[in-house]
N, C-alpha and C. Protein backbone atom coordinates (compact mmCIF):
# COMPACT_ATOMS: atom_id res chain seq x y z
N UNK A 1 86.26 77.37 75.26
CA UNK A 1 87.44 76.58 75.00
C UNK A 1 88.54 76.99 75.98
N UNK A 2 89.23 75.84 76.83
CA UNK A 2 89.96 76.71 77.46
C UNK A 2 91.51 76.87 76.85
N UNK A 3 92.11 77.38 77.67
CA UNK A 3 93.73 77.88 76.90
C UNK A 3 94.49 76.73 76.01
N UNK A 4 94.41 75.86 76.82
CA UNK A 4 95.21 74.70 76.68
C UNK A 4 95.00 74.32 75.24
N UNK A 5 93.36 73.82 75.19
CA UNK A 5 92.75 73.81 73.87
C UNK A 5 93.21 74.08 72.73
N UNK A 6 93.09 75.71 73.06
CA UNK A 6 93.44 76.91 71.88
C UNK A 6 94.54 76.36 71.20
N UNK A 7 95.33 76.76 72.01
CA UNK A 7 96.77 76.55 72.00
C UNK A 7 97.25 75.30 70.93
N UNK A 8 96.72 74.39 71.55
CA UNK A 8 96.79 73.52 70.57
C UNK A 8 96.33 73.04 69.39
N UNK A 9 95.34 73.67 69.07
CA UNK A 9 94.37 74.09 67.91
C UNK A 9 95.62 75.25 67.07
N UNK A 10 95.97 76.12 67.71
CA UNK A 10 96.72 76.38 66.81
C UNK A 10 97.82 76.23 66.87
N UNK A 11 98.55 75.33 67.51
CA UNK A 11 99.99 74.77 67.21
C UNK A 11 99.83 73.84 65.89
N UNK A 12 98.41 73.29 66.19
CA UNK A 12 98.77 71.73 64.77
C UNK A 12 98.23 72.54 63.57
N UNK A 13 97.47 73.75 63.39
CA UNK A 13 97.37 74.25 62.28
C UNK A 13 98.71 74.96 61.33
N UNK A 14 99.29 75.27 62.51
CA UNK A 14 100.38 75.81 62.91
C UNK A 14 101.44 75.14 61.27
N UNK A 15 101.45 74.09 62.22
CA UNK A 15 102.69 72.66 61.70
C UNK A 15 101.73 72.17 60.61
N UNK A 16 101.05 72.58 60.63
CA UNK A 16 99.92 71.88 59.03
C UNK A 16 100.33 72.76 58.12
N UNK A 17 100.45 74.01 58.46
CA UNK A 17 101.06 74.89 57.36
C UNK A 17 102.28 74.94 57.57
N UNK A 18 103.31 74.76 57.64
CA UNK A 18 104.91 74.47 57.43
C UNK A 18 105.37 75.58 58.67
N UNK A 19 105.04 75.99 59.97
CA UNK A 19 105.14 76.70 60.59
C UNK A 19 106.50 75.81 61.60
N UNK A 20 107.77 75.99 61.90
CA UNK A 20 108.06 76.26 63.24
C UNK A 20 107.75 76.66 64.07
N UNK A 21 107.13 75.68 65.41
CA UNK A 21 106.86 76.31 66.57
C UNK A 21 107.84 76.14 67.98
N UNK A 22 107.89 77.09 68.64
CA UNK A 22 108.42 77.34 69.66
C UNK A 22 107.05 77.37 70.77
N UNK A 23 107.09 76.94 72.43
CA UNK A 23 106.16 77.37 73.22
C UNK A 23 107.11 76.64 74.44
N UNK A 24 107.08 77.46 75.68
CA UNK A 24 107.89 77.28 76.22
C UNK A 24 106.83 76.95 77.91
N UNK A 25 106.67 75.82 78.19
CA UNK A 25 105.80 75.29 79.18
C UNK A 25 106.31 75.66 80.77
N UNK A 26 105.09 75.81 81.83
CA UNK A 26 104.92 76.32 82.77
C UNK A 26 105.07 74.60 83.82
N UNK A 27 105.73 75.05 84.61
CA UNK A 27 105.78 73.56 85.60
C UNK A 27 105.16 73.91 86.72
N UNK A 28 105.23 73.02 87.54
CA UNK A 28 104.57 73.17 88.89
C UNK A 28 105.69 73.01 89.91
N UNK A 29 105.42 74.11 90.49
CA UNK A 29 106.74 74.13 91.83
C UNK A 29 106.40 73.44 93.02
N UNK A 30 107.30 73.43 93.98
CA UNK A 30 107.37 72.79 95.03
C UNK A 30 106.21 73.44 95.72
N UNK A 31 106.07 74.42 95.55
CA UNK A 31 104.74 74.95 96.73
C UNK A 31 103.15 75.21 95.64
N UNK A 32 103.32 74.73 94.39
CA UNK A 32 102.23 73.97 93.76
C UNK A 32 101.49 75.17 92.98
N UNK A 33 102.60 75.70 92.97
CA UNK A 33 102.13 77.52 91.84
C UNK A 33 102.83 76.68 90.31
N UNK A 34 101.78 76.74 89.35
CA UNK A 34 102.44 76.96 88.14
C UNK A 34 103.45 78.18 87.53
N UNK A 35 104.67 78.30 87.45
CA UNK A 35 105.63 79.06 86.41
C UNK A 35 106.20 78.09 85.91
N UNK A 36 106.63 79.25 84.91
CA UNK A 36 107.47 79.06 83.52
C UNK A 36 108.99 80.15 83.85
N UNK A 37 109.96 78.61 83.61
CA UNK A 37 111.48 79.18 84.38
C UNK A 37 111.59 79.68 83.37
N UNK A 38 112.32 81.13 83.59
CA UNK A 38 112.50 82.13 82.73
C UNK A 38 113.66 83.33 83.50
N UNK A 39 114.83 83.89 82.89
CA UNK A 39 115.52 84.27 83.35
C UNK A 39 115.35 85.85 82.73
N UNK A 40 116.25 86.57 83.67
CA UNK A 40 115.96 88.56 82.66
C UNK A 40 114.81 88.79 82.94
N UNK A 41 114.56 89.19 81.26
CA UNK A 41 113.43 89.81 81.49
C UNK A 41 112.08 89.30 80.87
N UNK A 42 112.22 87.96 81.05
CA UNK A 42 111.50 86.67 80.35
C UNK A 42 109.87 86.46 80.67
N UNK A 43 109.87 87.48 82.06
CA UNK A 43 108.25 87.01 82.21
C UNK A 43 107.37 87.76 81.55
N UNK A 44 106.75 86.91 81.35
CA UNK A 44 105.35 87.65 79.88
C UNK A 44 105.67 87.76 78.74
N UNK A 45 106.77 86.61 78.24
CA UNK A 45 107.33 86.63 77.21
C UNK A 45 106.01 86.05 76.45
N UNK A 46 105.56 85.70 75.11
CA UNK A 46 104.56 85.12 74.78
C UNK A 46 104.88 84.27 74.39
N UNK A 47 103.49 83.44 74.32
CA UNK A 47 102.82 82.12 74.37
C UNK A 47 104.36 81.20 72.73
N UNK A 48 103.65 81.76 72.11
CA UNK A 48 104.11 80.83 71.04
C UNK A 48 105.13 81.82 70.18
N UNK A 49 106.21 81.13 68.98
CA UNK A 49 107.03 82.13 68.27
C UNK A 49 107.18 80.67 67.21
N UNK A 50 106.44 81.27 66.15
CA UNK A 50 106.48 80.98 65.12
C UNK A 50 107.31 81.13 63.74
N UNK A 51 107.89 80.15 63.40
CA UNK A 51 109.17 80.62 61.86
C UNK A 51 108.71 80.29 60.61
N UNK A 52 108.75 80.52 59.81
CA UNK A 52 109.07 80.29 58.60
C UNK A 52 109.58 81.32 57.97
N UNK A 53 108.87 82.23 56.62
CA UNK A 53 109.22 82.41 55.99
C UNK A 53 109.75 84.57 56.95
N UNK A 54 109.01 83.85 58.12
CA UNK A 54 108.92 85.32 58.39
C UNK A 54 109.00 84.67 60.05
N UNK A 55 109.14 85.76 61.64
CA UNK A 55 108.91 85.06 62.71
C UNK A 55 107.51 86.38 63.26
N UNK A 56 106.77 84.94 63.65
CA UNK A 56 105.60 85.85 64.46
C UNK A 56 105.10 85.37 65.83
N UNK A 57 105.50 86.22 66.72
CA UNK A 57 104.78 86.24 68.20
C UNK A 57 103.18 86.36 68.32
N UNK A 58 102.87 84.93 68.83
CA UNK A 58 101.26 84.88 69.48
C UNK A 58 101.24 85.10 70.91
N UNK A 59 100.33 85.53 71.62
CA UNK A 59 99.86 85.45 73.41
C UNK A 59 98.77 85.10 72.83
N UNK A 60 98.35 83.72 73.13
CA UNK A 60 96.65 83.12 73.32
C UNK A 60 96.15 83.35 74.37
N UNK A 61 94.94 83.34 74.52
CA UNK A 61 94.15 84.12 75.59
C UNK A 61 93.06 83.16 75.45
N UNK A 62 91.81 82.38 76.50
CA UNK A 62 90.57 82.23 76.33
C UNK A 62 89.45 83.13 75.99
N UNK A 63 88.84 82.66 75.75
CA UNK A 63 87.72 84.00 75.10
C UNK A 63 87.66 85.53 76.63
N UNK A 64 87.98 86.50 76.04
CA UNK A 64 87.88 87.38 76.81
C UNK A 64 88.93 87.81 77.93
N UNK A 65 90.15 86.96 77.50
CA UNK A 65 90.55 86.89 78.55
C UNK A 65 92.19 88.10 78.64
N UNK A 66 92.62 88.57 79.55
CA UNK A 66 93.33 89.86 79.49
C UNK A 66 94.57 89.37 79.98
N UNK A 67 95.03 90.22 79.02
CA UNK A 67 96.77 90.45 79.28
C UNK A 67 97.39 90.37 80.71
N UNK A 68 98.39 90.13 80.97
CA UNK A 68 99.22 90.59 82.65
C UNK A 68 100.20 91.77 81.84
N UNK A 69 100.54 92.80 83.11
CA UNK A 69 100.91 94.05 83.24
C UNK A 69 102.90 93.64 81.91
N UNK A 70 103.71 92.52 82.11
CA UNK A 70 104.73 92.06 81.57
C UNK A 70 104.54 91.63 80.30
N UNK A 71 103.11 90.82 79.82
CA UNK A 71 102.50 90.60 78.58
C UNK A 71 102.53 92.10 77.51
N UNK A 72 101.92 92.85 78.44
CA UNK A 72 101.49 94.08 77.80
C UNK A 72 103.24 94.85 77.66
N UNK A 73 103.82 94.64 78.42
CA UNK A 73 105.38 95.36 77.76
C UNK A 73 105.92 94.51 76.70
N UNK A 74 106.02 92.74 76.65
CA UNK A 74 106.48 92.30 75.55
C UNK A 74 106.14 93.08 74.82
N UNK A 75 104.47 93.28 74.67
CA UNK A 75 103.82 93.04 73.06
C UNK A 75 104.16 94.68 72.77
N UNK A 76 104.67 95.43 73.60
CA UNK A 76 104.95 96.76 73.05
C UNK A 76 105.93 97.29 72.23
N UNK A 77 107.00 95.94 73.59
CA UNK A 77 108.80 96.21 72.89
C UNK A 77 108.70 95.58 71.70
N UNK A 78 108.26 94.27 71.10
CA UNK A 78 108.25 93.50 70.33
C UNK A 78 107.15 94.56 68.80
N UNK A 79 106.40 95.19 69.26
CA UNK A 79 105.49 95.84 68.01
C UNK A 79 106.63 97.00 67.47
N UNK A 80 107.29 97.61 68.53
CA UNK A 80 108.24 98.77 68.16
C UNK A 80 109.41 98.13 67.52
N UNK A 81 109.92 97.11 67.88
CA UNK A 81 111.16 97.18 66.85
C UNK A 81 110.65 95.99 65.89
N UNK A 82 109.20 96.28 65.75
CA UNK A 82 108.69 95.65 64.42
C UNK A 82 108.29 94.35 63.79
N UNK A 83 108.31 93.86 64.72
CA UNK A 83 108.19 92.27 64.66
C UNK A 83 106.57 92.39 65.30
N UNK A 84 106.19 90.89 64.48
CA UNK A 84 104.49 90.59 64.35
C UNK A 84 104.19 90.18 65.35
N UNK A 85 103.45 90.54 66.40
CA UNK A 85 102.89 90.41 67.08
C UNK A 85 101.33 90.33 67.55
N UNK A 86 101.01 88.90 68.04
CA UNK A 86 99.01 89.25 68.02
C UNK A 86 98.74 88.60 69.67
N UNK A 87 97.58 88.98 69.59
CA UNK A 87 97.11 87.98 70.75
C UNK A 87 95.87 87.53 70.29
N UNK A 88 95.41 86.30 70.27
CA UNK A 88 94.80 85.76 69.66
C UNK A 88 93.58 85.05 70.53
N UNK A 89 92.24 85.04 70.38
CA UNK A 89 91.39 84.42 71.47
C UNK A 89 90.63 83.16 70.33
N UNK A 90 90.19 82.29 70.71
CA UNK A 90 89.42 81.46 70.02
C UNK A 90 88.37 81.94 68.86
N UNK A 91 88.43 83.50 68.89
CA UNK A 91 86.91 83.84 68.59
C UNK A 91 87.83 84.32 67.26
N UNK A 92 89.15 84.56 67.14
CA UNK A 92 90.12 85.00 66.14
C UNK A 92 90.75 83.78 65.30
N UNK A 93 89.65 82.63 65.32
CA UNK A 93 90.32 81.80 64.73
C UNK A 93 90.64 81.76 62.84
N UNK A 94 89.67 82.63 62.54
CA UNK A 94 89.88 82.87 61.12
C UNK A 94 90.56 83.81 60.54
N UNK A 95 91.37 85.17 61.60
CA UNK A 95 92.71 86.06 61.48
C UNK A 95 93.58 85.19 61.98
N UNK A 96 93.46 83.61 62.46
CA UNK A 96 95.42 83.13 62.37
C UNK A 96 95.05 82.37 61.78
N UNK A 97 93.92 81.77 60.82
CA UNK A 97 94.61 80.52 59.70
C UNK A 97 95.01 81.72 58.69
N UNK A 98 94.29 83.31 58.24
CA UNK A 98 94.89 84.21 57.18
C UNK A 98 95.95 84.15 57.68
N UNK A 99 97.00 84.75 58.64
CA UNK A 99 98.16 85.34 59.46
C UNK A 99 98.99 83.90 59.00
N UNK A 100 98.98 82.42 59.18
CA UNK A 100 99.64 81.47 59.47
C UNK A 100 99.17 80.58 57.73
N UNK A 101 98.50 80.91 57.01
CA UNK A 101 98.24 80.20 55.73
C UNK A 101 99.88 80.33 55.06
C-alpha cells in the first residue's frame, strides 16, 4: 500500500470516529522536488494531528518504511513533554482503529 493510500485509510476512519484531522500537504517546487512549506523548526513535523477528546500525533510510513533524522526529533520532543505520539505502517492497522475508536 503506498503512503498516500494509508494515509487516507486512516484519515476517513479517522472522521468516521469523530476525529479532527489536521495534515499539512507537500507541493511541488519550481525545480520539481516535493516539500511541505514549513517555517522554524517545522521539518519532520508529523504526518497527521488528530483532536478530540484528547490530541494525538501520527507519522505514517509504508510498510517498512523509516523515519528521517527531523522525524525522529519531533517524535522525541513530542513523547517527552507527553503528548501521544505513533508512527503507524499499514501492518498497524488494528493499533489505530484501538488508539482512534
Amino acid at each position: 500500500m503506498l503512503e498516500a493510500e494509508w494515509q487516507r485509510k486512516v484519515i476517513g476512519y479517522a472522521r468516521e470516529k469523530g476525529w479532527f484531522v489536521a495534515h499539512f500537504t507537500a507541493a511541488k517546487s519550481s525545480r520539481g522536488r516535493w516539500v511541505t512549506p514549513v517555517a522554524a523548526d517545522g521539518a519532520g513535523f508529523p504526518d497527521l494531528v488528530l483532536v478530540r477528546e484528547r490530541v494525538v500525533f501520527a507519522e505514517l510510513k509504508r510498510e517498512g518504511g523509516k523515519l528521517r533524522a527531523q522525524q525522529e526529533v519531533w517524535m522525541s520532543k513530542l513523547r517527552w513533554a507527553g503528548a501521544a505520539h505513533f508512527v503507524w505502517e499499514p501492518s498497524d492497522w488494528y493499533d489505530v482503529k484501538d488508539e482512534l475508536r
